[in-house]
PDB file of N, CA and C in Angstrom:
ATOM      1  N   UNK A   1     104.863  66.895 107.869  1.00  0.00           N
ATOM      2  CA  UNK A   1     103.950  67.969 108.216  1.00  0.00           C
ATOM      3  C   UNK A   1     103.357  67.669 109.588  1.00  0.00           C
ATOM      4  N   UNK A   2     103.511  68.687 110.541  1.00  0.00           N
ATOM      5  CA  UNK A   2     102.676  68.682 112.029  1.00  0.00           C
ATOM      6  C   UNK A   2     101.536  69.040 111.936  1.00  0.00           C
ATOM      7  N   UNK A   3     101.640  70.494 111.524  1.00  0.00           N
ATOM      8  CA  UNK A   3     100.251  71.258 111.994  1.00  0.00           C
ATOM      9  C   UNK A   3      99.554  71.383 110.445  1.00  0.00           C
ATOM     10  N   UNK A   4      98.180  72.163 111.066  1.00  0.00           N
ATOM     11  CA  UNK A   4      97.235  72.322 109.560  1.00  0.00           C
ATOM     12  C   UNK A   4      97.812  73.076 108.386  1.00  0.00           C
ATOM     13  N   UNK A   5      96.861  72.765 107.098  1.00  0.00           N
ATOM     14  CA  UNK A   5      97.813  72.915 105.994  1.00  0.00           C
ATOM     15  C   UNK A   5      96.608  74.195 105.764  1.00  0.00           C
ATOM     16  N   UNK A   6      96.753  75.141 104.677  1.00  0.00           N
ATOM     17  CA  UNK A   6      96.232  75.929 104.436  1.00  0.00           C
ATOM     18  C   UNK A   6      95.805  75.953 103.176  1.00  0.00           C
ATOM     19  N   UNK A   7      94.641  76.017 102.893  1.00  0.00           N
ATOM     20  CA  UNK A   7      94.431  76.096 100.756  1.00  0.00           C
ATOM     21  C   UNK A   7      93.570  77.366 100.900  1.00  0.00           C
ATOM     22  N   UNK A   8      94.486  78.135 100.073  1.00  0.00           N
ATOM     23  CA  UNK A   8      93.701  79.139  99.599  1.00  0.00           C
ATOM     24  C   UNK A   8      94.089  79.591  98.563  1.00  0.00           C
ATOM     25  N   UNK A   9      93.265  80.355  97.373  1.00  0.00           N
ATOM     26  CA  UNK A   9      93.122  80.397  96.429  1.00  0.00           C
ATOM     27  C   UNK A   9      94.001  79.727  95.170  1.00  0.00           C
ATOM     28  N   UNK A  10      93.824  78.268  95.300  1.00  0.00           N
ATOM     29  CA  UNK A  10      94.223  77.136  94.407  1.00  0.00           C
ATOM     30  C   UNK A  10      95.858  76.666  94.996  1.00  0.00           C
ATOM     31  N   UNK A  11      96.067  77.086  95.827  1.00  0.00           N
ATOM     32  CA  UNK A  11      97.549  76.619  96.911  1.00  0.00           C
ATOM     33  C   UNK A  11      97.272  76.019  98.150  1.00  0.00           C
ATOM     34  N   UNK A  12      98.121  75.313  98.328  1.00  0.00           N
ATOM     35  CA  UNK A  12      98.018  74.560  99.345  1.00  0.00           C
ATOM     36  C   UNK A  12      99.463  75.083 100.482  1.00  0.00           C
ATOM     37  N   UNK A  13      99.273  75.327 101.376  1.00  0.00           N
ATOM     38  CA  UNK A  13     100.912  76.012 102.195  1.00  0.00           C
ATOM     39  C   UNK A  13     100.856  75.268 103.654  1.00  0.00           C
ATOM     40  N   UNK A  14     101.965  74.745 104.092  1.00  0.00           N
ATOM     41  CA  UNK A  14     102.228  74.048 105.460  1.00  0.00           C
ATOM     42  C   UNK A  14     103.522  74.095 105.290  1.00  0.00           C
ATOM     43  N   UNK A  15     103.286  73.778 107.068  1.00  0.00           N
ATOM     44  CA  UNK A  15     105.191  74.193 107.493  1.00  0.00           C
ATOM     45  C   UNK A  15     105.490  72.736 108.085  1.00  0.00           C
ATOM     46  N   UNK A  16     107.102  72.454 108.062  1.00  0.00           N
ATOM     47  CA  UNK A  16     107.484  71.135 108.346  1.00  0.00           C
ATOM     48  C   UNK A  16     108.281  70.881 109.508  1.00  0.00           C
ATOM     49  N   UNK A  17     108.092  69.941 110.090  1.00  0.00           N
ATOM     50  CA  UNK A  17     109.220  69.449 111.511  1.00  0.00           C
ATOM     51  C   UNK A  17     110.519  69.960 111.389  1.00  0.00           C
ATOM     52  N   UNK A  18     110.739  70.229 110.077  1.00  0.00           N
ATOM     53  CA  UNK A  18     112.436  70.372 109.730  1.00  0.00           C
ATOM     54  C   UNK A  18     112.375  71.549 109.063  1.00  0.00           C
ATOM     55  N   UNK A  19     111.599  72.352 109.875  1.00  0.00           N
ATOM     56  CA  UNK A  19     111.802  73.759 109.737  1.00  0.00           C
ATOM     57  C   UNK A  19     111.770  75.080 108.294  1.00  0.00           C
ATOM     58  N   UNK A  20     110.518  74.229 107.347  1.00  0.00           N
ATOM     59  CA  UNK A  20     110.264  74.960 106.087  1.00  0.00           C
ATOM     60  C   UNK A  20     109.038  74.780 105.889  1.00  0.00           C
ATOM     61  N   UNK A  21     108.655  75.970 104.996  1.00  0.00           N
ATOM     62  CA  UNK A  21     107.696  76.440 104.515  1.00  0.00           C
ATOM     63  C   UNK A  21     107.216  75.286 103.042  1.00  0.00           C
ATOM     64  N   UNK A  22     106.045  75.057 102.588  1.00  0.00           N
ATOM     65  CA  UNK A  22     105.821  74.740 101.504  1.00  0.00           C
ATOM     66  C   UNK A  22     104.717  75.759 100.876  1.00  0.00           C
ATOM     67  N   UNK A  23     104.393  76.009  99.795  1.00  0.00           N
ATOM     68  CA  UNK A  23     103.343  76.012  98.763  1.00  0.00           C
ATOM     69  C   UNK A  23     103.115  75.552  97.271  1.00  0.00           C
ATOM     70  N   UNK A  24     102.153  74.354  97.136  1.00  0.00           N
ATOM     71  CA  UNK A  24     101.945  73.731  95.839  1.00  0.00           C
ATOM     72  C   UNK A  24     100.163  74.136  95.467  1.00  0.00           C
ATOM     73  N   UNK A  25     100.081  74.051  94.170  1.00  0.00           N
ATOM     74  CA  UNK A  25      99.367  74.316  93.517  1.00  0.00           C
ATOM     75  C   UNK A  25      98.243  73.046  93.759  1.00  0.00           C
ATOM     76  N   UNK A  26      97.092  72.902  94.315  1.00  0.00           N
ATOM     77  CA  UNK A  26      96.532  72.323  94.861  1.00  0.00           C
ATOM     78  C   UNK A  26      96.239  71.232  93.327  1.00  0.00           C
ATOM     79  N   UNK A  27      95.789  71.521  91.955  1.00  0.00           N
ATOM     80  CA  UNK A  27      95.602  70.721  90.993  1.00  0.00           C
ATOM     81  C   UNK A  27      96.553  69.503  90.535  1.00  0.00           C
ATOM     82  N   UNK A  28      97.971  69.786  90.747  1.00  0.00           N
ATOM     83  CA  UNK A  28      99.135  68.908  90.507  1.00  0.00           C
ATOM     84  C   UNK A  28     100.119  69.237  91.209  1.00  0.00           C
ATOM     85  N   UNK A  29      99.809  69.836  92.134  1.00  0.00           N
ATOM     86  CA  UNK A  29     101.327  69.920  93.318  1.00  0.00           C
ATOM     87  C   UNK A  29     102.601  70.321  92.972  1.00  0.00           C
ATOM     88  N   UNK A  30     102.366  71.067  91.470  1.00  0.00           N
ATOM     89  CA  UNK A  30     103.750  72.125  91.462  1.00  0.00           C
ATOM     90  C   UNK A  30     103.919  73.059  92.592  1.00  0.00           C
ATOM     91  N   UNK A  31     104.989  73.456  92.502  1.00  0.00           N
ATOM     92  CA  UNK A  31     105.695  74.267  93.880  1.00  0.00           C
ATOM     93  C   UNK A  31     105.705  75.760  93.340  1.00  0.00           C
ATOM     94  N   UNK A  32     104.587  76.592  94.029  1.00  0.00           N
ATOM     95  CA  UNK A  32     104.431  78.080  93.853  1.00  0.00           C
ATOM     96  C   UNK A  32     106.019  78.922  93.853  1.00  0.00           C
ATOM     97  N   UNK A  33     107.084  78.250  94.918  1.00  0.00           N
ATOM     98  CA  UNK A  33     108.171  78.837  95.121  1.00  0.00           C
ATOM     99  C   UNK A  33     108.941  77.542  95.528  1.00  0.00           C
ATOM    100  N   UNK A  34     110.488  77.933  95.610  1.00  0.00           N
ATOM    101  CA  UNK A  34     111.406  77.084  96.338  1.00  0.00           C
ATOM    102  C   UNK A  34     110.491  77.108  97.788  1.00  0.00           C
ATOM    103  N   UNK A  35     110.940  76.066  98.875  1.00  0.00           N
ATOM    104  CA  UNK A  35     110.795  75.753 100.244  1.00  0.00           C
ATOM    105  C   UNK A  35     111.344  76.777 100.380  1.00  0.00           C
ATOM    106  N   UNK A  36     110.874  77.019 101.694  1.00  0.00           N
ATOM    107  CA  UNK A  36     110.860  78.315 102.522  1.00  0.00           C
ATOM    108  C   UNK A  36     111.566  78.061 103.974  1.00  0.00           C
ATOM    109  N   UNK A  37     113.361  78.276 104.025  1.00  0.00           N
ATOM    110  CA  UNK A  37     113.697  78.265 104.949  1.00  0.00           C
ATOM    111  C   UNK A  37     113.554  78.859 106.600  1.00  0.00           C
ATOM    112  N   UNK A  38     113.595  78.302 107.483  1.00  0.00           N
ATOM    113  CA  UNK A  38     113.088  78.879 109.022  1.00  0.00           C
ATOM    114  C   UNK A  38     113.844  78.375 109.942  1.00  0.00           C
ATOM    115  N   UNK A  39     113.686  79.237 110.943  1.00  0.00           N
ATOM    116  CA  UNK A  39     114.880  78.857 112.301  1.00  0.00           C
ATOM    117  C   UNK A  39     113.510  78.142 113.149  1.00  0.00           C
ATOM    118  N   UNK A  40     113.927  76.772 113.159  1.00  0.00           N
ATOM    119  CA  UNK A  40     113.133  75.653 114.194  1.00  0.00           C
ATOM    120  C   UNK A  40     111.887  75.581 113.419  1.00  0.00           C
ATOM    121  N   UNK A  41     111.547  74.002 114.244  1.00  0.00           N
ATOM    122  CA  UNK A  41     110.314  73.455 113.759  1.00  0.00           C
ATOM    123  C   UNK A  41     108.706  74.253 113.366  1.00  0.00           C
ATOM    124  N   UNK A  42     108.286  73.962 112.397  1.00  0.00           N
ATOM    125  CA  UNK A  42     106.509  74.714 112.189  1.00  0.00           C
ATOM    126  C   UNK A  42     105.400  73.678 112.674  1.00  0.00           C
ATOM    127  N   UNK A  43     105.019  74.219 114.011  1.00  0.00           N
ATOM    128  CA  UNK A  43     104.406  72.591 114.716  1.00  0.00           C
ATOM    129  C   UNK A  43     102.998  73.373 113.965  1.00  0.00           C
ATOM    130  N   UNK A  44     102.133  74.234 113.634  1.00  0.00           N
ATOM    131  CA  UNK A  44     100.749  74.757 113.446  1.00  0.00           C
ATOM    132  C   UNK A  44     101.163  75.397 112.188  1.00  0.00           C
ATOM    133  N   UNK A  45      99.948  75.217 111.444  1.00  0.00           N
ATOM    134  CA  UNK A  45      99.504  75.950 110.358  1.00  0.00           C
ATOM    135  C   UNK A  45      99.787  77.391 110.159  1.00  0.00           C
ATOM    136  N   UNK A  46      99.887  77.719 108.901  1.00  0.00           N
ATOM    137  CA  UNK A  46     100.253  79.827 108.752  1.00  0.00           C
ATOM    138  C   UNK A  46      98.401  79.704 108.211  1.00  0.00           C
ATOM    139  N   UNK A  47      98.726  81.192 108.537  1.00  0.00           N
ATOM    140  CA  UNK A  47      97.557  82.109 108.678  1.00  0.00           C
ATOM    141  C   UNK A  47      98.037  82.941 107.621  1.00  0.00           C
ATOM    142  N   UNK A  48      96.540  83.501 106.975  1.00  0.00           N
ATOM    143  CA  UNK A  48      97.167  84.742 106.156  1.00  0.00           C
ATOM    144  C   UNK A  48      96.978  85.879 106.432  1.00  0.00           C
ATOM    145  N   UNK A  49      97.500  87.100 106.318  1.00  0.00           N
ATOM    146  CA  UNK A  49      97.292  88.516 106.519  1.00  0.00           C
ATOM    147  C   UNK A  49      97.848  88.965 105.389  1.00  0.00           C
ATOM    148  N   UNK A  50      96.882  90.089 104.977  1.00  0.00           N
ATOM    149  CA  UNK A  50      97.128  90.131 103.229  1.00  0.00           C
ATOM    150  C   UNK A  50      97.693  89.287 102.452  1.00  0.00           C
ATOM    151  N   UNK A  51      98.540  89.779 101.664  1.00  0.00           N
ATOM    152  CA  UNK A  51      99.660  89.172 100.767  1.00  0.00           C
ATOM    153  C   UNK A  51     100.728  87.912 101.484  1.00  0.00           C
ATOM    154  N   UNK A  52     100.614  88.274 102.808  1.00  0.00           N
ATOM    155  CA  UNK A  52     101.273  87.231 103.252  1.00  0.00           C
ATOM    156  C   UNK A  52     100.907  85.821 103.813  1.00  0.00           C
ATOM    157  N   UNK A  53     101.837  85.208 104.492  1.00  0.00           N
ATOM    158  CA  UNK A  53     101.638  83.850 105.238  1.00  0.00           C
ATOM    159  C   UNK A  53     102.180  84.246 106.516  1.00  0.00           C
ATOM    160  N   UNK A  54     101.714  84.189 107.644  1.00  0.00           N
ATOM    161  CA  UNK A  54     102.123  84.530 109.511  1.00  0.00           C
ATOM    162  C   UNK A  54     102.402  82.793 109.912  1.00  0.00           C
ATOM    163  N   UNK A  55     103.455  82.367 109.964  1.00  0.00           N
ATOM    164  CA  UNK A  55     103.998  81.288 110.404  1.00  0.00           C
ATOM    165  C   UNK A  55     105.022  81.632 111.884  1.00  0.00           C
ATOM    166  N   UNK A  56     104.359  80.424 112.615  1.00  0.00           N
ATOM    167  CA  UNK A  56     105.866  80.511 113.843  1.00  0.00           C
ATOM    168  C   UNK A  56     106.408  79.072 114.115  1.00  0.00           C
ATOM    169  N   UNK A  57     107.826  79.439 114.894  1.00  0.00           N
ATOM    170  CA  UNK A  57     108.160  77.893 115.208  1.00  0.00           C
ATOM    171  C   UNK A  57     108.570  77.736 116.461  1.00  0.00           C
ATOM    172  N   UNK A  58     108.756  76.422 116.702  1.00  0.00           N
ATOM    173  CA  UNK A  58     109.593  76.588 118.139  1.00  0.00           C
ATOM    174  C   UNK A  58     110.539  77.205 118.536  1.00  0.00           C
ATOM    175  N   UNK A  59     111.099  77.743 117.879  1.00  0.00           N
ATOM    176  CA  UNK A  59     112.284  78.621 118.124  1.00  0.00           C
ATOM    177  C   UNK A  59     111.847  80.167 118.612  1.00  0.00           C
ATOM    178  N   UNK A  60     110.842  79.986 118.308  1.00  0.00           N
ATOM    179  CA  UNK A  60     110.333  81.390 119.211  1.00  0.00           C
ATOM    180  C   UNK A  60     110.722  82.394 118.193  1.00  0.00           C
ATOM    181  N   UNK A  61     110.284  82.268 117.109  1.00  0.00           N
ATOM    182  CA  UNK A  61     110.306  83.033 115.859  1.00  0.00           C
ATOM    183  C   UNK A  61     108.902  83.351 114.971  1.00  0.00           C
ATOM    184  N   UNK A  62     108.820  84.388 114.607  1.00  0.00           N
ATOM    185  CA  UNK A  62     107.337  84.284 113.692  1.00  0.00           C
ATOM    186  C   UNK A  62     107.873  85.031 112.660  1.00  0.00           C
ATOM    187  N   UNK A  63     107.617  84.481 111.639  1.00  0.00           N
ATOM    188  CA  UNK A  63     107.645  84.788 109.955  1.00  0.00           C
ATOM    189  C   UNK A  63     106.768  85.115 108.709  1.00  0.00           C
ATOM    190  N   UNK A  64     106.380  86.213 108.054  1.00  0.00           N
ATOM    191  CA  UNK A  64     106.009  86.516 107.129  1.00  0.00           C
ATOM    192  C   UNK A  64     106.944  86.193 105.760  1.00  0.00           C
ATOM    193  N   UNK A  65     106.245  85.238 105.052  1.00  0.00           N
ATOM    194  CA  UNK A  65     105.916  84.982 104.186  1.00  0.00           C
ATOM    195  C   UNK A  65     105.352  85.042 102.447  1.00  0.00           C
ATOM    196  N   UNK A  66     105.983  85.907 101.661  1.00  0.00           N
ATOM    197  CA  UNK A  66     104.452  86.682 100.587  1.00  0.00           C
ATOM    198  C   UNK A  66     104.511  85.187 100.137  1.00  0.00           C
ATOM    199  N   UNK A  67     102.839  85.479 100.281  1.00  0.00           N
ATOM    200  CA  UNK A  67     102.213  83.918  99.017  1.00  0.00           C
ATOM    201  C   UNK A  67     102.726  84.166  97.499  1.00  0.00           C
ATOM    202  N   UNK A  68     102.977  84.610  97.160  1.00  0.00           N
ATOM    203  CA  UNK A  68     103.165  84.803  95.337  1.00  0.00           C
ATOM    204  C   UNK A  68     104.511  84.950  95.281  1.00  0.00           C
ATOM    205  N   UNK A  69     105.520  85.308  96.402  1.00  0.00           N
ATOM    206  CA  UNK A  69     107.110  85.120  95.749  1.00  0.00           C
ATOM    207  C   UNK A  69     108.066  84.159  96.334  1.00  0.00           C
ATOM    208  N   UNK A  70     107.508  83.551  97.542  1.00  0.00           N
ATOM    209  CA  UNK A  70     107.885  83.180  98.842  1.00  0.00           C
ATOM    210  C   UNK A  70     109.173  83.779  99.657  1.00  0.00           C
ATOM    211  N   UNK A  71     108.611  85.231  99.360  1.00  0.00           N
ATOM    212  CA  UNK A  71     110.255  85.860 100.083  1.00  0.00           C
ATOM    213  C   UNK A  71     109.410  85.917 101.361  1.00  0.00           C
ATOM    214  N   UNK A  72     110.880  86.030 102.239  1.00  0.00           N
ATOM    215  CA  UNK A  72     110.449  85.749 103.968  1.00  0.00           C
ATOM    216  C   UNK A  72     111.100  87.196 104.378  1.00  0.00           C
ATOM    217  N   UNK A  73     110.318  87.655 105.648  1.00  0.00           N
ATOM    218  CA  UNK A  73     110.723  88.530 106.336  1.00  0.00           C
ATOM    219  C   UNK A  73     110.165  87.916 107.853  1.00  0.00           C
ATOM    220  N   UNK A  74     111.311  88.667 109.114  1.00  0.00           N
ATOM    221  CA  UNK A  74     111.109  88.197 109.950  1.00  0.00           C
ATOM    222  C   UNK A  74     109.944  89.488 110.867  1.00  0.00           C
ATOM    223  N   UNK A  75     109.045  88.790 111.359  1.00  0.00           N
ATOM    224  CA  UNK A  75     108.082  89.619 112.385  1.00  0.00           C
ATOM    225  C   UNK A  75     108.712  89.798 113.335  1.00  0.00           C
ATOM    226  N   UNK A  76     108.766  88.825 114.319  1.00  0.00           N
ATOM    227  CA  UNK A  76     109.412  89.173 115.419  1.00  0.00           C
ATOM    228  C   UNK A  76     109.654  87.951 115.881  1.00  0.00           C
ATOM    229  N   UNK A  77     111.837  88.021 116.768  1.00  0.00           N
ATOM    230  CA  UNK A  77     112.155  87.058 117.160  1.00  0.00           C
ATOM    231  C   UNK A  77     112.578  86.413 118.611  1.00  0.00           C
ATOM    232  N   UNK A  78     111.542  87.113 119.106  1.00  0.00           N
ATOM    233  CA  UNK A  78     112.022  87.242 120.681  1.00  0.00           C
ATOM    234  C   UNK A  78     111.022  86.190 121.558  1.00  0.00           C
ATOM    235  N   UNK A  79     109.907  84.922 120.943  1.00  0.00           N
ATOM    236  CA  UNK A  79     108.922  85.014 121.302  1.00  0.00           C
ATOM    237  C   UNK A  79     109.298  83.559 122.555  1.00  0.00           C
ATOM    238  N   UNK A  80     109.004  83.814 123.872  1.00  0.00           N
ATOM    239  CA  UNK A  80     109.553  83.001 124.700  1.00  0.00           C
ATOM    240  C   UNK A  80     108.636  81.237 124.921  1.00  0.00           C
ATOM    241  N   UNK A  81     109.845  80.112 124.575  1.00  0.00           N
ATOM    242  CA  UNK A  81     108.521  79.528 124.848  1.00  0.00           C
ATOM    243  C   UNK A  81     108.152  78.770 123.511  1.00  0.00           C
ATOM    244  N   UNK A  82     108.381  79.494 122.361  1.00  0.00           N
ATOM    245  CA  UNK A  82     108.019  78.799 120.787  1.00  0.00           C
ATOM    246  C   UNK A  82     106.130  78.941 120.659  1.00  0.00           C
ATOM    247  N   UNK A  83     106.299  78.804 119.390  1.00  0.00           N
ATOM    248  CA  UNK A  83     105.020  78.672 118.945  1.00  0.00           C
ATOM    249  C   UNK A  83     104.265  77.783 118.314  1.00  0.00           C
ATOM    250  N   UNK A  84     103.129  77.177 118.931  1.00  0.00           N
ATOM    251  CA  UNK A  84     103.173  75.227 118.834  1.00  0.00           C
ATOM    252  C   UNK A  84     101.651  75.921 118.178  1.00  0.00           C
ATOM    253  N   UNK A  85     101.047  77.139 117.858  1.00  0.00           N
ATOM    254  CA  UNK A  85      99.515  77.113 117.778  1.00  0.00           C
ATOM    255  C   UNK A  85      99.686  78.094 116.964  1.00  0.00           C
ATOM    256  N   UNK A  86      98.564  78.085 116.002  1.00  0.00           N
ATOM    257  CA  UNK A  86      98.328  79.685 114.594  1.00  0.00           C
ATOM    258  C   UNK A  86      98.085  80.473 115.264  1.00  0.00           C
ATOM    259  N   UNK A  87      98.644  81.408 114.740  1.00  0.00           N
ATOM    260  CA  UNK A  87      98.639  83.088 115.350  1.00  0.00           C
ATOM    261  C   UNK A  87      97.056  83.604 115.052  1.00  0.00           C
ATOM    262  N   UNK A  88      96.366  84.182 115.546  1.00  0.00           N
ATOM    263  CA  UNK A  88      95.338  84.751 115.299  1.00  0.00           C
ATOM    264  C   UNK A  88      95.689  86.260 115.113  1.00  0.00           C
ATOM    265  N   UNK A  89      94.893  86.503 113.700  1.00  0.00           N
ATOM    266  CA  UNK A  89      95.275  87.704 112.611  1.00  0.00           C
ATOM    267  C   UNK A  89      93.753  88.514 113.215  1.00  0.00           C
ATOM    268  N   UNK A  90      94.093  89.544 113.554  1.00  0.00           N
ATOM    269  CA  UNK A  90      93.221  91.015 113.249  1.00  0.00           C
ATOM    270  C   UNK A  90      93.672  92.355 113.181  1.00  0.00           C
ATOM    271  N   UNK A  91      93.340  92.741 111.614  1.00  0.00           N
ATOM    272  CA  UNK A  91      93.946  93.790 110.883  1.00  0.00           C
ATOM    273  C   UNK A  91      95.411  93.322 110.852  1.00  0.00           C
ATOM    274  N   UNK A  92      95.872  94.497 111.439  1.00  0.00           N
ATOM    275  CA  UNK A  92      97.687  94.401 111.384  1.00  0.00           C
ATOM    276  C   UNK A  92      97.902  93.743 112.422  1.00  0.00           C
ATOM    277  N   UNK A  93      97.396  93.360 113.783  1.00  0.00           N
ATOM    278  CA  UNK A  93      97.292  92.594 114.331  1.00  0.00           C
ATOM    279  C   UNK A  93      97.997  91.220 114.596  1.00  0.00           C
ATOM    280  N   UNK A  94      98.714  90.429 115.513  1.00  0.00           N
ATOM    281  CA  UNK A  94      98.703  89.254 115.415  1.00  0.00           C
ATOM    282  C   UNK A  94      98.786  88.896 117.059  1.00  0.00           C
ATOM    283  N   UNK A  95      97.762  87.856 117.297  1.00  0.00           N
ATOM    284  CA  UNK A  95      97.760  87.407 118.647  1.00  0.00           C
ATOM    285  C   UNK A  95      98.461  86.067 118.780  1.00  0.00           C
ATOM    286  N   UNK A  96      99.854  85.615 119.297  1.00  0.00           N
ATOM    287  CA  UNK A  96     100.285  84.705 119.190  1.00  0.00           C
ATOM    288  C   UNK A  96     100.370  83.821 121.148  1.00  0.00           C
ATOM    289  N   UNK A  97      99.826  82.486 120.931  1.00  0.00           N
ATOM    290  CA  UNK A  97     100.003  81.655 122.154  1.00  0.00           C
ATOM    291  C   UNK A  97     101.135  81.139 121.810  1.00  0.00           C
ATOM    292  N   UNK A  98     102.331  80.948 123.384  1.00  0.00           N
ATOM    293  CA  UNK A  98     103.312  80.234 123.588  1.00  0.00           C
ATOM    294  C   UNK A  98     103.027  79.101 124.279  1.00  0.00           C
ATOM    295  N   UNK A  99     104.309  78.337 124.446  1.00  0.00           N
ATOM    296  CA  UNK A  99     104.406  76.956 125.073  1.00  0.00           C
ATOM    297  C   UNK A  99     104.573  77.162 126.649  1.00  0.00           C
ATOM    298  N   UNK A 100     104.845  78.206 126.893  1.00  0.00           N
ATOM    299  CA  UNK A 100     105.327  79.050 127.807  1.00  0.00           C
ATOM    300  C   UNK A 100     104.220  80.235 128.939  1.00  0.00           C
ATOM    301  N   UNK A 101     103.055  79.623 128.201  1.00  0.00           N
ATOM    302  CA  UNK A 101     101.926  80.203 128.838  1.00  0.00           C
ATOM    303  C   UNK A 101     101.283  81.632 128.595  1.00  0.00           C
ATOM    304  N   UNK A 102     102.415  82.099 127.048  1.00  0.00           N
ATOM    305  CA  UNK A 102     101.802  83.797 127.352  1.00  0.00           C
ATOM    306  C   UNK A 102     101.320  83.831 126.145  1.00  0.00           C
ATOM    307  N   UNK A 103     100.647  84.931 125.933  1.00  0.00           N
ATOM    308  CA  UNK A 103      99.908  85.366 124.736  1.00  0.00           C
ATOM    309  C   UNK A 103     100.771  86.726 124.278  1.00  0.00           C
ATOM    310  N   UNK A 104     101.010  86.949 123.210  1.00  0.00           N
ATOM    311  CA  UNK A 104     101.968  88.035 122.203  1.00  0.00           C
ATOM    312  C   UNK A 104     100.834  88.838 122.023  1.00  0.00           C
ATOM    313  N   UNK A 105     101.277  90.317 121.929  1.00  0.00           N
ATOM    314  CA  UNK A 105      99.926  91.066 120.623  1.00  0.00           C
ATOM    315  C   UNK A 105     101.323  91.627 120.112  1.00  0.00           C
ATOM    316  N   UNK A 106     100.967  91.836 118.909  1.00  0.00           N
ATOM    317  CA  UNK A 106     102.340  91.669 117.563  1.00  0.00           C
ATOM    318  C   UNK A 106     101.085  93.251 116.978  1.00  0.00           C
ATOM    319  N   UNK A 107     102.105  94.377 116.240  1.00  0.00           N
ATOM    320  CA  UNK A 107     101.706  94.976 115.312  1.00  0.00           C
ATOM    321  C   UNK A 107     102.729  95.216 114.359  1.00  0.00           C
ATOM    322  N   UNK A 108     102.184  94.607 112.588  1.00  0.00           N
ATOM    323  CA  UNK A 108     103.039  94.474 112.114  1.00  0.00           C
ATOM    324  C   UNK A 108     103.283  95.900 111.312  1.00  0.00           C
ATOM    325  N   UNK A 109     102.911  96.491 111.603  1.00  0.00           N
ATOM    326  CA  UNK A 109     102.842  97.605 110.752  1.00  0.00           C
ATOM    327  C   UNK A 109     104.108  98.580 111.616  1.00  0.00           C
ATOM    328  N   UNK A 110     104.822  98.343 112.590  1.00  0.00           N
ATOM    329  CA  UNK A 110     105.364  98.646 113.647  1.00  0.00           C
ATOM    330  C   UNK A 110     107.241  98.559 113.341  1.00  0.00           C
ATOM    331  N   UNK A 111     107.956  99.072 113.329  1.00  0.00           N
ATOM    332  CA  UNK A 111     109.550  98.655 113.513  1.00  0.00           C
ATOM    333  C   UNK A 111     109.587  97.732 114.534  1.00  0.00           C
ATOM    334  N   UNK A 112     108.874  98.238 115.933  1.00  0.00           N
ATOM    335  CA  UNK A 112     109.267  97.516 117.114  1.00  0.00           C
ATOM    336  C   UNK A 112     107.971  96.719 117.215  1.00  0.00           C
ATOM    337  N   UNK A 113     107.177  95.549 116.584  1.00  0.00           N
ATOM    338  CA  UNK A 113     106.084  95.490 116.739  1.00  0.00           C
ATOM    339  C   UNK A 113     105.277  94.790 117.934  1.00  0.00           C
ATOM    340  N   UNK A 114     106.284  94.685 118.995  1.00  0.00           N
ATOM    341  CA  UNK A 114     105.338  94.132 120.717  1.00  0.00           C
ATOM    342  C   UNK A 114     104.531  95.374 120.650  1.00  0.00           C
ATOM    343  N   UNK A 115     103.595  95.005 121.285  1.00  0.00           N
ATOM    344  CA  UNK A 115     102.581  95.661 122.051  1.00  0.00           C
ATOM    345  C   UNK A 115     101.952  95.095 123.438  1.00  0.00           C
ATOM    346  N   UNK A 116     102.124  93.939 123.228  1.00  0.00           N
ATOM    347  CA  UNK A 116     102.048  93.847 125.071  1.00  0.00           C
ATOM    348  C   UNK A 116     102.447  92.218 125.416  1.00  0.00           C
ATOM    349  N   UNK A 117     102.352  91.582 126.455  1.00  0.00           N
ATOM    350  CA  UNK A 117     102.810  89.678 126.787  1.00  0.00           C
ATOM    351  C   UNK A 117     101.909  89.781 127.767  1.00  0.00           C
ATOM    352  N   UNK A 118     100.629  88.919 127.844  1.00  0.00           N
ATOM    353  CA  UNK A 118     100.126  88.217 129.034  1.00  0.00           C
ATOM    354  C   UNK A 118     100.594  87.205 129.174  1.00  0.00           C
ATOM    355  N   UNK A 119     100.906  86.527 130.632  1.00  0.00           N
ATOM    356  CA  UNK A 119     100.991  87.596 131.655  1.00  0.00           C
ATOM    357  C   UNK A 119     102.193  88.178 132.055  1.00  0.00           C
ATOM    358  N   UNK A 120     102.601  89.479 131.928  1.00  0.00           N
ATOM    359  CA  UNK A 120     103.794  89.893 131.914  1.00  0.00           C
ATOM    360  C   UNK A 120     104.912  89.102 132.173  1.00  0.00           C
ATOM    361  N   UNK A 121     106.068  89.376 132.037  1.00  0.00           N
ATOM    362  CA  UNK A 121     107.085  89.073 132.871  1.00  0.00           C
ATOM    363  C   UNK A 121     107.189  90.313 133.916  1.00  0.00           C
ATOM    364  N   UNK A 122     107.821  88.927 135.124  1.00  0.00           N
ATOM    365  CA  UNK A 122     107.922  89.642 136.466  1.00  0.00           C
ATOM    366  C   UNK A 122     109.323  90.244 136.456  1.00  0.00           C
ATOM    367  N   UNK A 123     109.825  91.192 136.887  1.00  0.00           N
ATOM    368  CA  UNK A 123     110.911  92.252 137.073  1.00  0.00           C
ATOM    369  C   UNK A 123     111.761  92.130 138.566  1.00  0.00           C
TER     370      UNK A 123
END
């Protein structure tokens, strides 16, 4: 485990160097679900937004998560740079920092969900 672990409501969830998800039951560390496969390392802690878990990795990937089945869906995989820090959640929202110097605004409620990259890319 790199980054922070998360406990919330009697689970415990963190992501690993070798690129998976966990959640155990914080009383005896049964496993809520199988490990949770991912493209590249989870250097920071997931965040929750609703029902889910908002995880990213170096691979410049960010992943939703549901806490209660551990099925994965992908947010968005374009993110330049990787993601070494927790996404900051508001509403549907997600503000993600890269390694790479930019900041994401993510809407997940979205097919296409960019909404903008500081500081742009230059053209």
């Amino acid at each position: 485990m790199w980054g922070e672990a998360l406990v919330e409501d009697g689970y415990v969830y963190f992501g690993t160097l070798g690129g998976h998800v966990y959640g155990l039951r914080v009383t005896d560390g049964a496993p809520r679900w199988q490990p949770v496969a991912l493209e590249g390392a989870v250097r920071a802690g997931p965040v929750t937004q609703g029902q889910n878990l908002i995880v990213g990795t170096d691979a410049g990937r960010l992943y939703s998560i549901h806490k209660e089945t551990g099925e994965r869906d992908m947010v968005y995989d374009q993110i330049s740079g990787g993601v070494f820090s927790r996404p900051a959640v508001v509403g549907d929202r997600l503000f993600v920092g890269t390694a790479s110097g930019r900041v994401y605004a993510l809407d997940v409620t979205r097919r296409d969900p960019l909404l903008w990259v500081y500081p742009p890319s230059s053209k």
